[in-house]
Protein backbone atom coordinates (compact mmCIF):
# COMPACT_ATOMS: atom_id res chain seq x y z
CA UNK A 1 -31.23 -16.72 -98.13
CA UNK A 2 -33.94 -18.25 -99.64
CA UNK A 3 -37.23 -16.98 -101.37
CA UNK A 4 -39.65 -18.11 -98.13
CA UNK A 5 -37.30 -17.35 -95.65
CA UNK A 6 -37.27 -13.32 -96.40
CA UNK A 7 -41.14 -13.73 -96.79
CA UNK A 8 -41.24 -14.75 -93.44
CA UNK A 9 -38.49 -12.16 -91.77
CA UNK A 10 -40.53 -9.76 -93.82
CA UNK A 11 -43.72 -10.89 -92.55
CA UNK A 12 -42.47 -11.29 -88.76
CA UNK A 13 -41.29 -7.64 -89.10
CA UNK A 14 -44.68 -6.37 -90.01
CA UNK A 15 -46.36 -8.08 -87.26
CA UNK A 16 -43.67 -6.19 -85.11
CA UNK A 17 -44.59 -3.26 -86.27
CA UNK A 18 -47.08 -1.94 -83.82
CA UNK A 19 -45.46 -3.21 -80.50
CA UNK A 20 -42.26 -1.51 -81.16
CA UNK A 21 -43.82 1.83 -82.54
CA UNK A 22 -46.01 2.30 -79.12
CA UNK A 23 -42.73 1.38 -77.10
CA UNK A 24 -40.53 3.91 -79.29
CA UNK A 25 -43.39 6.80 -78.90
CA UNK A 26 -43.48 6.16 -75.16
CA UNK A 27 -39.84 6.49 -74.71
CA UNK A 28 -39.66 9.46 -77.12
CA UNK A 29 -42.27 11.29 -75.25
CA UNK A 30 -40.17 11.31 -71.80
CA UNK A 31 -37.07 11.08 -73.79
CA UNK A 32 -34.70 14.58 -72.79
CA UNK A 33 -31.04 16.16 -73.91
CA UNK A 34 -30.05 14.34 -70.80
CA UNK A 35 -31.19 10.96 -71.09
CA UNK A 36 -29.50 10.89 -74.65
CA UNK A 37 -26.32 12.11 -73.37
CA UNK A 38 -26.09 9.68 -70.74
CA UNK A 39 -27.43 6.79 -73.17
CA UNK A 40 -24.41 7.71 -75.53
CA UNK A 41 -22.04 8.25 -72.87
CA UNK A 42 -23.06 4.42 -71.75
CA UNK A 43 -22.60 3.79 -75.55
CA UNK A 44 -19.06 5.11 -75.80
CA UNK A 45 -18.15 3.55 -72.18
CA UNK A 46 -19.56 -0.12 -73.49
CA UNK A 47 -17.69 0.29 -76.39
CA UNK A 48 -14.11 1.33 -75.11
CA UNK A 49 -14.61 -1.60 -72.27
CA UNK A 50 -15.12 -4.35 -75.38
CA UNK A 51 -12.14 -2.67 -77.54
CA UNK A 52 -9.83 -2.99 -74.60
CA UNK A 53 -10.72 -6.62 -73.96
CA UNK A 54 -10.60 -7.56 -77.30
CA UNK A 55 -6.51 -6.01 -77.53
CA UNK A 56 -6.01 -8.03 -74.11
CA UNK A 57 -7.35 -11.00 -75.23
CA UNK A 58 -5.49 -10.72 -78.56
CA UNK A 59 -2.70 -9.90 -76.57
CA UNK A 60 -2.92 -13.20 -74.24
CA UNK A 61 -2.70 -15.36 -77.28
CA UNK A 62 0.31 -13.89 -78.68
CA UNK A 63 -1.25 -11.59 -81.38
CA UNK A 64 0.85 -8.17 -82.30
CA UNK A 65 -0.96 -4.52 -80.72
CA UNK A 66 0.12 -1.58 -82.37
CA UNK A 67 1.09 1.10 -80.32
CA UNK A 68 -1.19 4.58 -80.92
């Protein structure tokens, strides 16, 4: 990357700033054990659904799964 182009992702991110520490400070606030174990539960799920598509689609073309 160039010189000007990470003084202007720097520069976007500071203008950022603000807007996303209000919205993180209003979820915080409300934020309880629960919602974070359903958030990571929805994590895990999201992330076992794309693993298994990705061994089916490997699968389709003719790719080798390993057994666990």
């Amino acid at each position: 990357m160039s010189e000007k182009m990470l003084k202007d992702i720097a520069g976007e991110a500071v203008k950022a700033s603000p807007p996303i520490a209000v919205v993180g400070t209003s979820i915080a606030a409300d934020w309880t054990i629960n919602h974070t174990v359903a958030a990571l539960t929805i994590v895990y799920l999201l992330l076992q659904i794309a693993w298994l598509i990705w061994r089916w689609l490997r699968a389709a073309r003719g790719g080798t799964i390993v057994e666990e």
